[in-house]
C-alpha atoms as a PDB file:
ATOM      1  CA  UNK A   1     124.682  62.123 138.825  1.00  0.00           C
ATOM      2  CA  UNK A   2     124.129  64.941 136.577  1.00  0.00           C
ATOM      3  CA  UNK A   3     126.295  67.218 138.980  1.00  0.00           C
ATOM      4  CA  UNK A   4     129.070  64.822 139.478  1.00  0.00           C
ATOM      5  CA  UNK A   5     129.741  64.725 135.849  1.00  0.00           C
ATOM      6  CA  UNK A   6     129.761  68.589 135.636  1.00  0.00           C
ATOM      7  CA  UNK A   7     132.335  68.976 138.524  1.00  0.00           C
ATOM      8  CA  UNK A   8     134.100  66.508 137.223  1.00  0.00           C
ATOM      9  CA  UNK A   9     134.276  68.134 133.869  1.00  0.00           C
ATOM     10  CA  UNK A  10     135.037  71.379 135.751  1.00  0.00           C
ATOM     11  CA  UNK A  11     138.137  70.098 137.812  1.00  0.00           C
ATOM     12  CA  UNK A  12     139.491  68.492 135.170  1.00  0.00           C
ATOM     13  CA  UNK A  13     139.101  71.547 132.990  1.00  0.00           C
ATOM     14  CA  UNK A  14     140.087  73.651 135.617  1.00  0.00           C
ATOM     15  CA  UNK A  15     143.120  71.621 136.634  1.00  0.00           C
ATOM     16  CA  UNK A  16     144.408  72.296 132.490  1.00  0.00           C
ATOM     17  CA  UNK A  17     143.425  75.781 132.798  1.00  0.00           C
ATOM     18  CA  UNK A  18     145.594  75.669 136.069  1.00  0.00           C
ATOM     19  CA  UNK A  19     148.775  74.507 134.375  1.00  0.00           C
ATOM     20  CA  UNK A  20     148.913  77.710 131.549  1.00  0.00           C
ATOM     21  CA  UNK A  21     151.130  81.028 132.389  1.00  0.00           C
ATOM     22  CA  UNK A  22     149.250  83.060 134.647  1.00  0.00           C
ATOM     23  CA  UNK A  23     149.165  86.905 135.099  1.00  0.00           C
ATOM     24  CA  UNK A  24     147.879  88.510 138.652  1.00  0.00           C
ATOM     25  CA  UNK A  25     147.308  91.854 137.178  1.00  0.00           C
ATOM     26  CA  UNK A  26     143.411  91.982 137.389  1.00  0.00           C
ATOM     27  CA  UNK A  27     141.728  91.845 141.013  1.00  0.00           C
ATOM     28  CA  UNK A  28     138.327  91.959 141.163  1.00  0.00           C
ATOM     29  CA  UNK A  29     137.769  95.503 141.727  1.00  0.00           C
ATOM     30  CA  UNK A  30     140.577  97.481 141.764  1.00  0.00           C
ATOM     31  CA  UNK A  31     140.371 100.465 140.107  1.00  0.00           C
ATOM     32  CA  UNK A  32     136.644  99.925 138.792  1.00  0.00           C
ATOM     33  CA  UNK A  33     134.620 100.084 142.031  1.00  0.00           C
ATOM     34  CA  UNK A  34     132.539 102.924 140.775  1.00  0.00           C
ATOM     35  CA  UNK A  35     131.832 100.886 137.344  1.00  0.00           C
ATOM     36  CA  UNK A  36     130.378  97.757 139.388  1.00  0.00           C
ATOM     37  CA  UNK A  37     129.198  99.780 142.343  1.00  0.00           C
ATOM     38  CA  UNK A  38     131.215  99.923 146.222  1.00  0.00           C
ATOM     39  CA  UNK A  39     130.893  98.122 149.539  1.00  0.00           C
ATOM     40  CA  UNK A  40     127.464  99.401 151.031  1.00  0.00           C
ATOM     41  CA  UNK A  41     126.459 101.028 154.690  1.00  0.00           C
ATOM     42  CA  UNK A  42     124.517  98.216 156.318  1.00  0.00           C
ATOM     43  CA  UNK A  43     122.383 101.189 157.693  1.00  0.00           C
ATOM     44  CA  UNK A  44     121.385 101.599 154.368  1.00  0.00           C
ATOM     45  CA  UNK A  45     120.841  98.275 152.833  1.00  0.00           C
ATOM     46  CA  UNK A  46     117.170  97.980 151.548  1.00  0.00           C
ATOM     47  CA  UNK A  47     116.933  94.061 151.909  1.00  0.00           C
ATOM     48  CA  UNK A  48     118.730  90.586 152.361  1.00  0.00           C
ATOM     49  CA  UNK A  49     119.711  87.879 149.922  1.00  0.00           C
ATOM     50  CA  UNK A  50     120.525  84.587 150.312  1.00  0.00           C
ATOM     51  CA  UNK A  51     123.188  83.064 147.527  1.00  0.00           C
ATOM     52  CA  UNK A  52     123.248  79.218 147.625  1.00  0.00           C
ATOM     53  CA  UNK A  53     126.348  77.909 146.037  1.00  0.00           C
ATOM     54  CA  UNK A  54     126.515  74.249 144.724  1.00  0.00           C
ATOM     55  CA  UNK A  55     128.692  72.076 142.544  1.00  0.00           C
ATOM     56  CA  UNK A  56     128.083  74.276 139.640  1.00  0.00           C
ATOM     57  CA  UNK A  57     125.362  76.407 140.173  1.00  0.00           C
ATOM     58  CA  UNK A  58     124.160  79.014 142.062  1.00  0.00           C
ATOM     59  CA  UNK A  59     120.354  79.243 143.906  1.00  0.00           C
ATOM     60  CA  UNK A  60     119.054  81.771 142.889  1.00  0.00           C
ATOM     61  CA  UNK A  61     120.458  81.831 139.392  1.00  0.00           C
ATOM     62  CA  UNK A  62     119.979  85.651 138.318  1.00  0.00           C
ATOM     63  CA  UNK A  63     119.261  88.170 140.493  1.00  0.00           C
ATOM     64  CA  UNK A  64     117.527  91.590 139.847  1.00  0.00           C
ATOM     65  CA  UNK A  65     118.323  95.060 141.608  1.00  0.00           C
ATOM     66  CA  UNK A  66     117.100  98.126 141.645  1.00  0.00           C
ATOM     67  CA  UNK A  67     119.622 100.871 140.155  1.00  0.00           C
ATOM     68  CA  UNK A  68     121.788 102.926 143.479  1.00  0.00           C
ATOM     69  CA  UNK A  69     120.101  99.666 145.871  1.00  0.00           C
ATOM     70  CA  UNK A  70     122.341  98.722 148.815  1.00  0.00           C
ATOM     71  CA  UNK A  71     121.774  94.823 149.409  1.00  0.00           C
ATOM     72  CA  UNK A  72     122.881  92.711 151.922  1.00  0.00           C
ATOM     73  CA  UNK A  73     124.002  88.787 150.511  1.00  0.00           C
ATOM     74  CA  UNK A  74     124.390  86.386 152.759  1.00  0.00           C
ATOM     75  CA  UNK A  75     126.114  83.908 150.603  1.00  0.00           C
ATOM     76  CA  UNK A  76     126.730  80.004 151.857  1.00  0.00           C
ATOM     77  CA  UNK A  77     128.446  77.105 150.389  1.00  0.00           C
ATOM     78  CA  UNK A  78     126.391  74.048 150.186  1.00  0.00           C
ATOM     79  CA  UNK A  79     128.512  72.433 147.589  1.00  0.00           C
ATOM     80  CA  UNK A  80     131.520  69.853 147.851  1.00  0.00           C
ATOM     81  CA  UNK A  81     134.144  72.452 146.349  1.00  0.00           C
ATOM     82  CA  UNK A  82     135.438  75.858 147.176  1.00  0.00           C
ATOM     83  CA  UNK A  83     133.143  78.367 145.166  1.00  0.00           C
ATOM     84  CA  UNK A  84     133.181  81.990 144.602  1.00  0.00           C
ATOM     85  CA  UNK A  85     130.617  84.939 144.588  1.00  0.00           C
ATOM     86  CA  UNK A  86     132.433  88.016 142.654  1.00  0.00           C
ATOM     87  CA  UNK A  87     130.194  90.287 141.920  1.00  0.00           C
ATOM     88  CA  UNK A  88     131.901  92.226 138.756  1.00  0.00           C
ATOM     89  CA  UNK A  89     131.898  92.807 134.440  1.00  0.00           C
ATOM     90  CA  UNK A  90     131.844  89.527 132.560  1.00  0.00           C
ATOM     91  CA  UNK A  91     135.525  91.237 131.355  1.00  0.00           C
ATOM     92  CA  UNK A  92     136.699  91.608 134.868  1.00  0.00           C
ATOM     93  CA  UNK A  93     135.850  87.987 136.102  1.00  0.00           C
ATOM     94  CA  UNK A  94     137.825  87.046 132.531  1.00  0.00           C
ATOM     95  CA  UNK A  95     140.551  88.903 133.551  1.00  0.00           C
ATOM     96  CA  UNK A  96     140.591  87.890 137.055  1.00  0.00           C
ATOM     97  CA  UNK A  97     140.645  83.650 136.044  1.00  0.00           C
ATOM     98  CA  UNK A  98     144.702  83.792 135.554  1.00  0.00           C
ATOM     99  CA  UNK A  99     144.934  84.947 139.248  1.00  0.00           C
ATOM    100  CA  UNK A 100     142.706  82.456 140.590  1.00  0.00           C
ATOM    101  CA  UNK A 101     144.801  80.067 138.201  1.00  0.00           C
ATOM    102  CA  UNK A 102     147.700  80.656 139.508  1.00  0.00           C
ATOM    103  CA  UNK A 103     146.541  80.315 143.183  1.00  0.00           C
ATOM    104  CA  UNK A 104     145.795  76.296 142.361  1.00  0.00           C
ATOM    105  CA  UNK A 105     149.496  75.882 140.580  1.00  0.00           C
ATOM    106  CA  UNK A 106     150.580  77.394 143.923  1.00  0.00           C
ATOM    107  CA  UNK A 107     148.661  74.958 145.836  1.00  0.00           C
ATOM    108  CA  UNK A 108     146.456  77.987 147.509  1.00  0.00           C
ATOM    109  CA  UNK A 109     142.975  76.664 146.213  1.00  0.00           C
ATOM    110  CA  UNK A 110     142.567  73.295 146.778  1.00  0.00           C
ATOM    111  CA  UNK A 111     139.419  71.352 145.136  1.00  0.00           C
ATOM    112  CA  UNK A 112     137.618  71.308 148.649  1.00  0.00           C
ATOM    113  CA  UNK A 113     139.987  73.422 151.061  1.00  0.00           C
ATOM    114  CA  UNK A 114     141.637  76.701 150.806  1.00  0.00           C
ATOM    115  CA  UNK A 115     145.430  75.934 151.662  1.00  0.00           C
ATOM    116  CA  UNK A 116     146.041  79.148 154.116  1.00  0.00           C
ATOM    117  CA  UNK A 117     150.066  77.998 154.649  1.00  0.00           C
ATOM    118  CA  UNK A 118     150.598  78.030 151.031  1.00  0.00           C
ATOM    119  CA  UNK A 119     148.769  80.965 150.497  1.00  0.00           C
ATOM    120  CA  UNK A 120     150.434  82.819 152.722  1.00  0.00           C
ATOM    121  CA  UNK A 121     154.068  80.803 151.238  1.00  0.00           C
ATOM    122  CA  UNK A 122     152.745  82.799 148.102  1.00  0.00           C
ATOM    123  CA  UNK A 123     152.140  86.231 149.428  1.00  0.00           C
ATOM    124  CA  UNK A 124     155.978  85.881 150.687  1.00  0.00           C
ATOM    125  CA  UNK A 125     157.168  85.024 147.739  1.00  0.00           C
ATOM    126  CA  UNK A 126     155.224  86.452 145.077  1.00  0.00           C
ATOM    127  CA  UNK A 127     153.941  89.598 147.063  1.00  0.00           C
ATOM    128  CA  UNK A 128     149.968  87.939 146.818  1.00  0.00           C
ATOM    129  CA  UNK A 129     148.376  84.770 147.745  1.00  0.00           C
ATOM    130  CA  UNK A 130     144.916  85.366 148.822  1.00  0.00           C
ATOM    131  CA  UNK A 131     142.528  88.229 147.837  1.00  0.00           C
ATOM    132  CA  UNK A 132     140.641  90.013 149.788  1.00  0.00           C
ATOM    133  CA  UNK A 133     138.254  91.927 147.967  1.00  0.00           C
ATOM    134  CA  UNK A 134     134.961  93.813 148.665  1.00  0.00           C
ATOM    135  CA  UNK A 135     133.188  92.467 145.957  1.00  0.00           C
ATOM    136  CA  UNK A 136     134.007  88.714 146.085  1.00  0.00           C
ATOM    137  CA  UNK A 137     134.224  85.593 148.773  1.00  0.00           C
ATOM    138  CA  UNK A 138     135.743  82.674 148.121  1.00  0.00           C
ATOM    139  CA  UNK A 139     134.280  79.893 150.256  1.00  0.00           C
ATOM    140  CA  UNK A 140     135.229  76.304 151.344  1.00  0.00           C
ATOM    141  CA  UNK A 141     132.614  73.753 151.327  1.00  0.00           C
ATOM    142  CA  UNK A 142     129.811  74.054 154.248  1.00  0.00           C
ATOM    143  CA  UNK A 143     130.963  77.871 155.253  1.00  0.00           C
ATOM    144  CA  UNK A 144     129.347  81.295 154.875  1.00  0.00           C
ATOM    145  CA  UNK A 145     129.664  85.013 154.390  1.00  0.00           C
ATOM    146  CA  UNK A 146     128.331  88.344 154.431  1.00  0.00           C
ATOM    147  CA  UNK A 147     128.756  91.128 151.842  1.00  0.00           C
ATOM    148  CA  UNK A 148     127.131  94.477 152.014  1.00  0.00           C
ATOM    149  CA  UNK A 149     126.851  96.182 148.303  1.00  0.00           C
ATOM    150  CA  UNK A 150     126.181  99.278 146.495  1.00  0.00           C
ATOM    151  CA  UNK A 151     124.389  99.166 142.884  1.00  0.00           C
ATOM    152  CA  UNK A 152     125.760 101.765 140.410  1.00  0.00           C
ATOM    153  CA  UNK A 153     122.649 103.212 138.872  1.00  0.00           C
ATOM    154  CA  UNK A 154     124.242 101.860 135.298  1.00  0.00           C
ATOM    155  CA  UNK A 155     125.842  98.414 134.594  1.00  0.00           C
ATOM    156  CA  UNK A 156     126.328  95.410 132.823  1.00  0.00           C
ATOM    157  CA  UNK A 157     127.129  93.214 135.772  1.00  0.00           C
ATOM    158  CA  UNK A 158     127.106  89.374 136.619  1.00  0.00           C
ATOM    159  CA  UNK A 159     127.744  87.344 139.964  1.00  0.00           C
ATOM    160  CA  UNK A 160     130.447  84.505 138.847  1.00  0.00           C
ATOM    161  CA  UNK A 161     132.454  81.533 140.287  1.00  0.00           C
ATOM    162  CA  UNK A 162     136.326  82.104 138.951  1.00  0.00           C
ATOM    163  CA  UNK A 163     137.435  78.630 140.994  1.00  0.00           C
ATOM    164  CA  UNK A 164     139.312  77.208 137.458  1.00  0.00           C
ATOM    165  CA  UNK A 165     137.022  76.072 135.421  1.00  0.00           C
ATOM    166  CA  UNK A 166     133.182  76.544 137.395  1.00  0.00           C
ATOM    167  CA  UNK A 167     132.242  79.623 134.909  1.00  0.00           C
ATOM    168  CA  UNK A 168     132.758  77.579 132.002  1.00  0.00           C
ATOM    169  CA  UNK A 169     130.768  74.608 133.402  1.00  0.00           C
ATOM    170  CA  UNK A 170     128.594  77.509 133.854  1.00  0.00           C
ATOM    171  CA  UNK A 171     128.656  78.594 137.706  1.00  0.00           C
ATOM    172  CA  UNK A 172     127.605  82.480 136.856  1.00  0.00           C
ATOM    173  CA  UNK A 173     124.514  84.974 136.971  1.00  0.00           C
ATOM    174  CA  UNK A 174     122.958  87.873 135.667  1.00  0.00           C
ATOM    175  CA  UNK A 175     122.355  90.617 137.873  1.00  0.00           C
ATOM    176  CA  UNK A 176     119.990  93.165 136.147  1.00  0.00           C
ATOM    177  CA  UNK A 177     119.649  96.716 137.158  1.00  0.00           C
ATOM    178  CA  UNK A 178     116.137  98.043 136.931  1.00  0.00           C
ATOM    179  CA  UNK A 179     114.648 101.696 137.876  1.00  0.00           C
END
């Protein structure tokens, strides 16, 4: 019941969020791949991880990493919702929320269903409607991924949810770098 109430909370929150003036200016990790690290080798990738995502939370809920490790995620959606693993700053998945905004006014991210014909109705006509970036997937309910990543050797990174309104209701995690 607990749950319920918090994705309830988080739709409705996200659905206001939704409705404010959005700006698509921040992806995920353009321009700061170094700072957060860059898609891995799989040769090279010291060991696997399996993200759980649910109706707000994610399993496990922090994660820790050696500094310059290459880890493969294999991330799956066990929730009810579409959910997001965006591995990034706590300022770049801030800056990043008006995007993902403006994807639900456009109808692109539904609240269990990524709407592919609007997204791509958006791409026409606003020159983007779907990201596709190597630090993030953004999953419908009952699917799964793969994501191969490099560490930087320093950062202050988290793994976050930018779906309107799941970060507030508290769908992130620290990732902590250690030698």
């Amino acid at each position: 019941m607990m749950h319920f109430k918090m994705t309830a909370l988080a739709l409705a929150f996200g659905l206001a969020l939704a409705s404010t003036p959005a700006k698509a200016d921040a992806m995920h990790g353009k321009g700061h791949a170094g700072a957060i690290g860059s898609p891995g080798n799989a040769a090279k990738t010291t060991r696997t991880v399996t993200i759980t995502m649910h109706d707000n939370y994610y399993e496990p809920e922090s994660l820790s990493i050696k500094e310059g490790e290459t880890v493969k995620f294999v991330i799956k959606n066990a929730g009810s919702l579409v959910h997001e693993f965006s591995i990034a700053t706590g300022a770049m998945h801030a800056a990043h929320r008006p995007e993902m905004n403006m994807m639900v006014e456009h109808g692109v991210l539904e609240p269990d269903r990524i709407n592919w014909d609007a997204a791509k109705k958006m791409q026409a006509t606003m020159g983007h409607g779907m990201h596709d970036e190597p630090n993030s997937k953004l999953l419908e309910p009952g699917k799964s991924a793969e994501m191969i990543w490099h560490f930087p050797n320093h950062a202050n990174l988290e793994f976050a949810c930018n779906v309107p309104g799941h970060y507030d209701a508290g769908m992130v995690g620290k990732i902590k770098l250690v030698h």
